[in-house]
C-alpha atoms as a PDB file:
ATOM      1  CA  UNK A   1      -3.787  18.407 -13.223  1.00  0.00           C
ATOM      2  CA  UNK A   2      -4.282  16.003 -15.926  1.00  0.00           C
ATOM      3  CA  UNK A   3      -1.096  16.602 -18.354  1.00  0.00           C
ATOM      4  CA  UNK A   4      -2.420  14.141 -20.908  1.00  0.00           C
ATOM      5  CA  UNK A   5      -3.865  10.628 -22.449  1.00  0.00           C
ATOM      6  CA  UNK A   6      -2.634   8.622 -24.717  1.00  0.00           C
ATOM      7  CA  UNK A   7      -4.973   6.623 -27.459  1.00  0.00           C
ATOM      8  CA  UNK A   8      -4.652   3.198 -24.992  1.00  0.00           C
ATOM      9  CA  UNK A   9      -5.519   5.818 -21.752  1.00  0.00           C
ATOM     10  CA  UNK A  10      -8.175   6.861 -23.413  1.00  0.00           C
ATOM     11  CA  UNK A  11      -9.762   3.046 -23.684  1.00  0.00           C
ATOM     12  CA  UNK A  12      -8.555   2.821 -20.391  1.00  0.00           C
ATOM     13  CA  UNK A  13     -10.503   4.988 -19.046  1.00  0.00           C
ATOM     14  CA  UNK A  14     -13.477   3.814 -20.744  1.00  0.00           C
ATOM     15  CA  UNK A  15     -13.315   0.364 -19.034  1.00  0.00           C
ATOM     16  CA  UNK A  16     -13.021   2.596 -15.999  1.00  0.00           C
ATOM     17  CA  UNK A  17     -15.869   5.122 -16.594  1.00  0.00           C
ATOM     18  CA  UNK A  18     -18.160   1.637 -17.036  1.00  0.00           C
ATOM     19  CA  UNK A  19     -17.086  -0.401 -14.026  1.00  0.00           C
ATOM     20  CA  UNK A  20     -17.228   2.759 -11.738  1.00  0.00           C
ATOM     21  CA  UNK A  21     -20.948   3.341 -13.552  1.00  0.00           C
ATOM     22  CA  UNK A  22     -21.653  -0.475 -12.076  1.00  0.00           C
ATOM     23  CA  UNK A  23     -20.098   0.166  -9.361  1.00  0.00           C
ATOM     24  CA  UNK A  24     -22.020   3.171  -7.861  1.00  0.00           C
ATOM     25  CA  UNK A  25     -25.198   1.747  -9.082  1.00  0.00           C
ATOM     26  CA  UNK A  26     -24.805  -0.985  -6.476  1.00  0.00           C
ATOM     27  CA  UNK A  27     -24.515   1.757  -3.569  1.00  0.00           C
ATOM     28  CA  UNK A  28     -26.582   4.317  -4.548  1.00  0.00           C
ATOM     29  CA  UNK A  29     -29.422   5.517  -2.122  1.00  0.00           C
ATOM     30  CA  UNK A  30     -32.450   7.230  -4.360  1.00  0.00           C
ATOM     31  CA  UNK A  31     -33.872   9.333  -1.923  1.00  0.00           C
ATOM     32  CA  UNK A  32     -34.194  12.910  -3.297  1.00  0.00           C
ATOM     33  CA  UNK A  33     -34.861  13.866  -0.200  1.00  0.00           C
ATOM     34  CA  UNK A  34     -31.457  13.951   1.305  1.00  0.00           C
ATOM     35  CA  UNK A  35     -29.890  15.990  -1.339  1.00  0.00           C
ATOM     36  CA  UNK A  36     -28.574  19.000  -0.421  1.00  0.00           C
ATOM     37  CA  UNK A  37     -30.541  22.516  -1.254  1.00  0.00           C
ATOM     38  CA  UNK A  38     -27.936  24.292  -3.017  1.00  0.00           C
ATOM     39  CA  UNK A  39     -28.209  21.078  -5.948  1.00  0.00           C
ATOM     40  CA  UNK A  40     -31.024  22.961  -7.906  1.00  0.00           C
ATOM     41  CA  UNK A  41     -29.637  23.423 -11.092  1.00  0.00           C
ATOM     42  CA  UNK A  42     -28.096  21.159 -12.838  1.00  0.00           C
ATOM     43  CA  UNK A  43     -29.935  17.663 -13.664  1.00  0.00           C
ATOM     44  CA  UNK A  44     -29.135  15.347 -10.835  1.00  0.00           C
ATOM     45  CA  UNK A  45     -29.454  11.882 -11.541  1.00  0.00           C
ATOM     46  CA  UNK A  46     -29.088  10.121  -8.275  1.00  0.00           C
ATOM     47  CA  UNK A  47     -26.850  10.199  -4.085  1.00  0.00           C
ATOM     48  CA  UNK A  48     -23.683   9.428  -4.499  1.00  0.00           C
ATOM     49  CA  UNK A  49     -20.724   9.991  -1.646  1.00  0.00           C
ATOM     50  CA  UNK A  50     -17.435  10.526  -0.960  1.00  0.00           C
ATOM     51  CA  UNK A  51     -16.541   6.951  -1.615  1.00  0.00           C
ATOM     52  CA  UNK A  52     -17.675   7.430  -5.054  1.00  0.00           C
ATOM     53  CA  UNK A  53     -15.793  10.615  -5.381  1.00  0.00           C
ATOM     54  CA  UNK A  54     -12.708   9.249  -4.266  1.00  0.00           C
ATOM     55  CA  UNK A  55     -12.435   6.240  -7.034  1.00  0.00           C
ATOM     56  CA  UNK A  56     -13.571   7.960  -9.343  1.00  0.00           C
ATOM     57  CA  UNK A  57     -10.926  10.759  -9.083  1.00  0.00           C
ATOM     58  CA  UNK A  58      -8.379   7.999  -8.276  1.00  0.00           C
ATOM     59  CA  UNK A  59      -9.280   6.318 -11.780  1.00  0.00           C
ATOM     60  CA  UNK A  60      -8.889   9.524 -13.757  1.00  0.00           C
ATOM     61  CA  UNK A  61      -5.308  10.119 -12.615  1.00  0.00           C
ATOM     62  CA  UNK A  62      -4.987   6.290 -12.843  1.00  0.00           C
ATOM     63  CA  UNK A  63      -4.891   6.405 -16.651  1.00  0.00           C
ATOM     64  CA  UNK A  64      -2.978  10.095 -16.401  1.00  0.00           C
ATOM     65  CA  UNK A  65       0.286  10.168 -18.293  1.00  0.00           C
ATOM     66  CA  UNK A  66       1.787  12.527 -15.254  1.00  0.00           C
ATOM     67  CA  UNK A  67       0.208  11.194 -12.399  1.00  0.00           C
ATOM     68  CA  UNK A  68      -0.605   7.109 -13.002  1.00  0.00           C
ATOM     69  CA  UNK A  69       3.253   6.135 -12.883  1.00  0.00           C
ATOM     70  CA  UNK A  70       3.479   7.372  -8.951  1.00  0.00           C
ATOM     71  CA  UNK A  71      -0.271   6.128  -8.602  1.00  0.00           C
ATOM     72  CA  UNK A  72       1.023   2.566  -9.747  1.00  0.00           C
ATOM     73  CA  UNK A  73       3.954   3.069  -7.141  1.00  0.00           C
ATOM     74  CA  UNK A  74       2.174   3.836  -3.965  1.00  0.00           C
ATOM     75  CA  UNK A  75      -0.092   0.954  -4.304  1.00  0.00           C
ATOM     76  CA  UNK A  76       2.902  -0.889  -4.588  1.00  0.00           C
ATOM     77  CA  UNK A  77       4.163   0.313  -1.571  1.00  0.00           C
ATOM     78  CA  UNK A  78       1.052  -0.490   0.330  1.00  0.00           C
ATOM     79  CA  UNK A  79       0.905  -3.769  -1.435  1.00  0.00           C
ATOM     80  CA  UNK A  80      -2.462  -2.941  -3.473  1.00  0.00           C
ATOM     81  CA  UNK A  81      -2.920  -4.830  -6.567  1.00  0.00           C
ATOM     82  CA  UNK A  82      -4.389  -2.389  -9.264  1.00  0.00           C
ATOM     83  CA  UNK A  83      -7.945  -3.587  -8.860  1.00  0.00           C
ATOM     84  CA  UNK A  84      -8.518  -1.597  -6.498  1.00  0.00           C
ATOM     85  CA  UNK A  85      -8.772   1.206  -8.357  1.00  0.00           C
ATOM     86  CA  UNK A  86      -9.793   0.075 -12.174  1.00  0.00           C
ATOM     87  CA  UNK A  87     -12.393  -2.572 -10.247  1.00  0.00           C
ATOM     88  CA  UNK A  88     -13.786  -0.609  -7.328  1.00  0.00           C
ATOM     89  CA  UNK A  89     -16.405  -1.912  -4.812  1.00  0.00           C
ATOM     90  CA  UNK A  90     -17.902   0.504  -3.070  1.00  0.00           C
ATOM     91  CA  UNK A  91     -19.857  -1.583  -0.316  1.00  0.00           C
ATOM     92  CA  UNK A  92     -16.576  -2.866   0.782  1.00  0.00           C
ATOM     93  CA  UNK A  93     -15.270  -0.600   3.464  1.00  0.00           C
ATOM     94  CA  UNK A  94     -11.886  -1.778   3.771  1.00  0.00           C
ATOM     95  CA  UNK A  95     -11.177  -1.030   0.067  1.00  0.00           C
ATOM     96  CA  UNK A  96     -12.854   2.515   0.799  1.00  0.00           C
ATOM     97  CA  UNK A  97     -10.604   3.060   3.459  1.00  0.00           C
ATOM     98  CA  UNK A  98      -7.910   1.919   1.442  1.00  0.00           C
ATOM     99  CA  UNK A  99      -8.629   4.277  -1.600  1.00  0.00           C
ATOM    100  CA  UNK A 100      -8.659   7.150   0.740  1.00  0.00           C
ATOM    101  CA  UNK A 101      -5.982   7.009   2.519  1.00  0.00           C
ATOM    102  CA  UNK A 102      -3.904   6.191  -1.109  1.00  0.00           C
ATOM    103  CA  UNK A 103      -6.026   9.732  -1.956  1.00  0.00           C
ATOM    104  CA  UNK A 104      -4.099  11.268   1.258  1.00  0.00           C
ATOM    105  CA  UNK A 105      -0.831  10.135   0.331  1.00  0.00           C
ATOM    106  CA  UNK A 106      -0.830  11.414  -3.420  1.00  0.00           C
ATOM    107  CA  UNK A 107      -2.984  14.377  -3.435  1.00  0.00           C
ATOM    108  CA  UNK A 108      -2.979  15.512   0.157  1.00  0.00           C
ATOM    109  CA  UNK A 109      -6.817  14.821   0.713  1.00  0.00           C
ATOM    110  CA  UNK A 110      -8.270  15.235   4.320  1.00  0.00           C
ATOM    111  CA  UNK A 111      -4.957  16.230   5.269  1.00  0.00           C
ATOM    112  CA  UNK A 112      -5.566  20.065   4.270  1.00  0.00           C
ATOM    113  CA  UNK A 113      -2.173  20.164   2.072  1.00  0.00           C
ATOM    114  CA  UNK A 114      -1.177  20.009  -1.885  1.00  0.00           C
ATOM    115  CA  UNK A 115      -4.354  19.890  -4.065  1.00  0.00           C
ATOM    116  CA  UNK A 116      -6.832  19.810  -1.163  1.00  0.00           C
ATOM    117  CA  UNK A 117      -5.877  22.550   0.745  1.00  0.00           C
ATOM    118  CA  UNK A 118      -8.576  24.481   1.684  1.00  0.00           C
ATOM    119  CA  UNK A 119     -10.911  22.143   0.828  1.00  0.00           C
ATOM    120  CA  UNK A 120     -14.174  21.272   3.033  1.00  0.00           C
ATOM    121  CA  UNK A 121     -13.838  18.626   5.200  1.00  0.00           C
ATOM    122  CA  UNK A 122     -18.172  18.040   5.170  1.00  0.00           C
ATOM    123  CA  UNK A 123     -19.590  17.846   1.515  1.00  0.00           C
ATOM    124  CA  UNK A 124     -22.476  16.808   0.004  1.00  0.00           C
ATOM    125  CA  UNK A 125     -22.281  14.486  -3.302  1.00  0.00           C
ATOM    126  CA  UNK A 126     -24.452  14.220  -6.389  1.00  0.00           C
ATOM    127  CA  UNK A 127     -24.097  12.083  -9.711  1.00  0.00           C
ATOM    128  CA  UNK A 128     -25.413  14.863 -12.138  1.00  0.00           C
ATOM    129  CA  UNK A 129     -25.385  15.887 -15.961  1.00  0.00           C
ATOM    130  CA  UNK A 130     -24.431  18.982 -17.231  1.00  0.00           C
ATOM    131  CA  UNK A 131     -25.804  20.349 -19.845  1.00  0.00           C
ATOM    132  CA  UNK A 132     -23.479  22.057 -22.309  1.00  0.00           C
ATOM    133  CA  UNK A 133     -24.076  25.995 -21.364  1.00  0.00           C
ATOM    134  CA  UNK A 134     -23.552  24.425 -17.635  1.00  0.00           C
ATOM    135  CA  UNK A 135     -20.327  23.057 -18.945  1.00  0.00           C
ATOM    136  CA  UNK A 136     -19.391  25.638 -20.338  1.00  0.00           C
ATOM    137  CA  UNK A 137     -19.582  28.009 -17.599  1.00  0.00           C
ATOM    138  CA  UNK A 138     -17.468  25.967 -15.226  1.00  0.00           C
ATOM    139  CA  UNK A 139     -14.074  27.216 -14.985  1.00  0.00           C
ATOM    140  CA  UNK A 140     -10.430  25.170 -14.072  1.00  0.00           C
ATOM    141  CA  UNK A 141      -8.878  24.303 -11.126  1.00  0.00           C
ATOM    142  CA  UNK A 142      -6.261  27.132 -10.236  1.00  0.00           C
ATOM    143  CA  UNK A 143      -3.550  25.575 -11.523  1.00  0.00           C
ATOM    144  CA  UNK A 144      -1.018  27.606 -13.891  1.00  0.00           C
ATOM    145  CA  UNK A 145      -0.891  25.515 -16.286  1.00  0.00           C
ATOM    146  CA  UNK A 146      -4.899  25.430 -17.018  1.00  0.00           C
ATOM    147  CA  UNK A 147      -4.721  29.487 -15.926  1.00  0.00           C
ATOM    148  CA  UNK A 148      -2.222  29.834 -18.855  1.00  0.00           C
ATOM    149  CA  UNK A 149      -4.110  27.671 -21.560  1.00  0.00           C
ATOM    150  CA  UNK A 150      -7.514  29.516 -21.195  1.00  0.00           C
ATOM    151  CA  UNK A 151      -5.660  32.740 -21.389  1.00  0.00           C
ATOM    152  CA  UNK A 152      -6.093  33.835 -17.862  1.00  0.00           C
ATOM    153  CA  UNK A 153      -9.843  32.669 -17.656  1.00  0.00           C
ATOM    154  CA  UNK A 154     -10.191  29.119 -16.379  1.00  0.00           C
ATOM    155  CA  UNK A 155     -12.976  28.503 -19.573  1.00  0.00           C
ATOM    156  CA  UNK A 156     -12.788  25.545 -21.262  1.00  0.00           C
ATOM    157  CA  UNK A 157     -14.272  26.979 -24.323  1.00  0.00           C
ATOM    158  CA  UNK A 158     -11.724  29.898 -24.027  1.00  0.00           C
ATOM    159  CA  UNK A 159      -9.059  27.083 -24.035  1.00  0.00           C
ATOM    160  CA  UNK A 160     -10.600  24.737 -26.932  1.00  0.00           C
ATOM    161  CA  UNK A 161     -10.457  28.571 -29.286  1.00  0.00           C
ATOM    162  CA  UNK A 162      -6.841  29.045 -27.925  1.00  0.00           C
ATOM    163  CA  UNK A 163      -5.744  25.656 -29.089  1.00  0.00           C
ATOM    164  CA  UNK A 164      -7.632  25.417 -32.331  1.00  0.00           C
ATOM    165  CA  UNK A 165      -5.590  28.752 -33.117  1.00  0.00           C
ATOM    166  CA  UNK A 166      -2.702  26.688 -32.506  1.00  0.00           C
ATOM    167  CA  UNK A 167      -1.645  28.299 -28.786  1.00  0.00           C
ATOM    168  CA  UNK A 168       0.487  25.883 -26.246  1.00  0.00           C
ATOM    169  CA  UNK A 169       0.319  26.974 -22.728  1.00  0.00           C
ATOM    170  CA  UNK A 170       4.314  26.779 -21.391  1.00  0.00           C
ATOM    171  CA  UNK A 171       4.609  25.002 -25.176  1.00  0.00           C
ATOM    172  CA  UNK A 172       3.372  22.076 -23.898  1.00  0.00           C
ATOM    173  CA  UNK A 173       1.697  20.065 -27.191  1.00  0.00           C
ATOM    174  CA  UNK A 174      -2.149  19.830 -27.668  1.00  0.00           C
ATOM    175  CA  UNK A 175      -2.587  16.627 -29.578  1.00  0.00           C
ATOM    176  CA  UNK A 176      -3.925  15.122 -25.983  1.00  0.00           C
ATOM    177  CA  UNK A 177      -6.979  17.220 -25.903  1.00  0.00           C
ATOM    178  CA  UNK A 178      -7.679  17.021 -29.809  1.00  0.00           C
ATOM    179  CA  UNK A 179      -7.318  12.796 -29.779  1.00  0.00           C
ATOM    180  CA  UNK A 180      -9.336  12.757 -26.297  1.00  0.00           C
ATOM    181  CA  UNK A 181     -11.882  15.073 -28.069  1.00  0.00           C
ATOM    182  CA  UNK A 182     -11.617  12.993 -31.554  1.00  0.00           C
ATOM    183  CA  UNK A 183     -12.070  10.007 -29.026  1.00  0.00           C
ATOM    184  CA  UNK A 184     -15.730  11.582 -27.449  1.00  0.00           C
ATOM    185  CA  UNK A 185     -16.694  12.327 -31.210  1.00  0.00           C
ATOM    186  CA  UNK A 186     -16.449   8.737 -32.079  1.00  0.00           C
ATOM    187  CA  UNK A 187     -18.445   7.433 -29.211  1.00  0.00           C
ATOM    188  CA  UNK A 188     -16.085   6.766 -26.247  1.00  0.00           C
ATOM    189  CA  UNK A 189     -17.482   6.882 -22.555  1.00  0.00           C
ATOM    190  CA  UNK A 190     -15.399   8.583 -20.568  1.00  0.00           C
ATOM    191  CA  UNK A 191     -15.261   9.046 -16.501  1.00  0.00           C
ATOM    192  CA  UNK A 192     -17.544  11.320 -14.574  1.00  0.00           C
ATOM    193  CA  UNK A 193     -16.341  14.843 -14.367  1.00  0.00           C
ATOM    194  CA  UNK A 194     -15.835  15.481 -10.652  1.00  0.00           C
ATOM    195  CA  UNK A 195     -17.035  19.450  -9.852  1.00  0.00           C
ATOM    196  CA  UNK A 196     -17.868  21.213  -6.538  1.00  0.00           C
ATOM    197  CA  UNK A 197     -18.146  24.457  -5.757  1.00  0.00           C
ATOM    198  CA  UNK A 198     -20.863  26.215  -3.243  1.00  0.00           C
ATOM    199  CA  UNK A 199     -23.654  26.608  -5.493  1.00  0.00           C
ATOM    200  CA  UNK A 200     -24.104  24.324  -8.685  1.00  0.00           C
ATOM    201  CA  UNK A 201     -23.892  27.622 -11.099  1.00  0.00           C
ATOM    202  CA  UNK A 202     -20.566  28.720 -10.059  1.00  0.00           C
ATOM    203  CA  UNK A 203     -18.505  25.205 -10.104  1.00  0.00           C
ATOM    204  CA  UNK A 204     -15.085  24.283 -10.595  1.00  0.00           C
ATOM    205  CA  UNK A 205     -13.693  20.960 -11.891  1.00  0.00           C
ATOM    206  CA  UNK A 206     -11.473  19.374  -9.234  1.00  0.00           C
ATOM    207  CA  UNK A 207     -10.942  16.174 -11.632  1.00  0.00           C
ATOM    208  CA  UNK A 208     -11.633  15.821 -15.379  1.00  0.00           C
ATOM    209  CA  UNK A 209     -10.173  18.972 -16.691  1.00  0.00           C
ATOM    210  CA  UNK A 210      -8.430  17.407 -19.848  1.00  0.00           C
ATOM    211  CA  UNK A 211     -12.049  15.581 -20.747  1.00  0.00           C
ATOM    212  CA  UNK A 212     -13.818  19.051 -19.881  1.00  0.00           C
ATOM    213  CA  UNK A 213     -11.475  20.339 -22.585  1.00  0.00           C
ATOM    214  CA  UNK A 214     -11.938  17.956 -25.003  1.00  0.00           C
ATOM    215  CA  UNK A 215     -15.830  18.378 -24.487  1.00  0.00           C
ATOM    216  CA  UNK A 216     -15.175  21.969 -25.151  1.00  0.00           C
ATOM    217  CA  UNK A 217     -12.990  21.237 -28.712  1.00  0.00           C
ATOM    218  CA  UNK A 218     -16.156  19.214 -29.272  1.00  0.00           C
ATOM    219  CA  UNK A 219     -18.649  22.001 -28.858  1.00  0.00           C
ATOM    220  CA  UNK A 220     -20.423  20.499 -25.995  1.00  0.00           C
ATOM    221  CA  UNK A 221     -22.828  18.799 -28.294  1.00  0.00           C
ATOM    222  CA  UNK A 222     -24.471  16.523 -25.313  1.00  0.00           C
ATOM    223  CA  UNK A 223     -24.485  16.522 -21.380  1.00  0.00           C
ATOM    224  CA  UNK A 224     -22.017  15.654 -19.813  1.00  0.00           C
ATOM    225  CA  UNK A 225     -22.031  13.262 -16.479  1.00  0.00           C
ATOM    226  CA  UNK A 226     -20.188  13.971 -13.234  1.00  0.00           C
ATOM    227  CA  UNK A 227     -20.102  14.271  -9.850  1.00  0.00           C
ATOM    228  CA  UNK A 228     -21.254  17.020  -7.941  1.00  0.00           C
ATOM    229  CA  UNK A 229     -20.082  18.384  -4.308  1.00  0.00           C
ATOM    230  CA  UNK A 230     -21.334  21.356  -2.595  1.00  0.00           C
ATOM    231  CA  UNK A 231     -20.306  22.924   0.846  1.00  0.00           C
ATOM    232  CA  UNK A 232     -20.754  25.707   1.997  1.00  0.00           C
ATOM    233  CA  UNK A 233     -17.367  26.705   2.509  1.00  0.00           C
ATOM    234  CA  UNK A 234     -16.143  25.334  -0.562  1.00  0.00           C
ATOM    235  CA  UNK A 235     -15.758  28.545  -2.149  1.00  0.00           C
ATOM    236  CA  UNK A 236     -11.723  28.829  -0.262  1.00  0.00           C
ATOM    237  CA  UNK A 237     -11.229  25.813  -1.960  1.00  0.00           C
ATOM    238  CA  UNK A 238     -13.140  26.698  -5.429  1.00  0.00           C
ATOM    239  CA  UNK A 239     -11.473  29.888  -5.805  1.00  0.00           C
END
């Protein structure tokens, strides 16, 4: 996933984490009523949808050192100014459309390929906080790299002790999570988390796992905002 920020990504993404904030505030539907069962842990806050999801994952790996270059080039390609992504709208359709199927052509989503393989076609979407323990009890995507920096265990806090003890996983540096948790310490905003899973208390972060790591070096001292999805059969995909 995320390989790294630098100091400007990092302010990056705080101009994104507060226009997507304004953003889903314009679209958001307050009926607790329609939230799905399985969201009764964690401290949800409010709807939100796949829309949402979508830019907000889309503005993480904007601002990602190893995926924002290729990002930058396929909206290019399908002659997207950047806006789209750092300034999204999510009552416009089109652009909705548009962020989706730019989703589909990077990460494989709704096409059952590359990161999204596996992964539930029907889900239902919360904006939620996380309370530290919660946090702390989410694990990594399955990715090597993340499986090799937590020592096998997909725990952020397992990862923040292995890099305080000075431990690289495939001796790829560290200072990314300790300025991105320096950066949280002295009062930057960052994006939503984006976890799913089939039950809130066994979740997996499909976006954010850099930030969940440099909440982790930071002990977790607040909670932490994100977005939510549950399915029932997301457990092939949250493995």
């Amino acid at each position: 996933m995320e390989a790294g920020y630098r100091t400007t990504e990092l302010l990056a993404l705080r101009g994104v984490a507060q226009r997507q904030f304004v953003a889903a505030e314009a679209c958001w539907v307050a009926a607790r009523s329609e939230f799905d069962p399985r969201l009764a842990v964690v401290r949800v806050l409010g709807v939100s949808s796949e829309d949402e999801m979508i830019a907000c994952f889309l503005g993480g790996e904007l601002s990602s050192r190893r995926f924002g270059q290729g990002l930058r080039s396929r909206l290019v390609e399908a002659g997207h100014a950047e806006q789209l992504l750092t300034h999204p709208d999510l009552c416009d359709a089109g652009a909705n459309l548009a962020r989706r199927a730019l989703l589909a052509a990077t990460r494989g989503y709704g096409e059952d390929r590359d990161l999204f393989e596996n992964f539930p076609a029907h889900v239902t979407w919360a904006r939620a906080l996380l309370s530290g323990d919660e946090a702390a009890g989410a694990r990594y995507v399955d990715y090597s790299y993340w499986v090799e920096l937590s020592g096998g265990s997909r725990r952020p806090t397992d990862a923040a002790a292995r890099i305080e003890a000075g431990l690289r996983a495939f001796d790829v540096p560290n200072e990314p999570f300790v300025e991105a948790a320096r950066a949280f310490a002295a009062g930057e905003r960052f994006p939503p988390l984006i976890m799913v899973g089939e039950r809130q208390d066994d979740l997996v972060c499909l976006e954010g796992n850099l930030r969940l790591t440099a909440y982790a070096l930071a002990g977790f001292p607040s909670d932490i905002d994100c977005l939510v999805g549950t399915a029932p059969g997301m457990g092939r995909w949250a493995r």
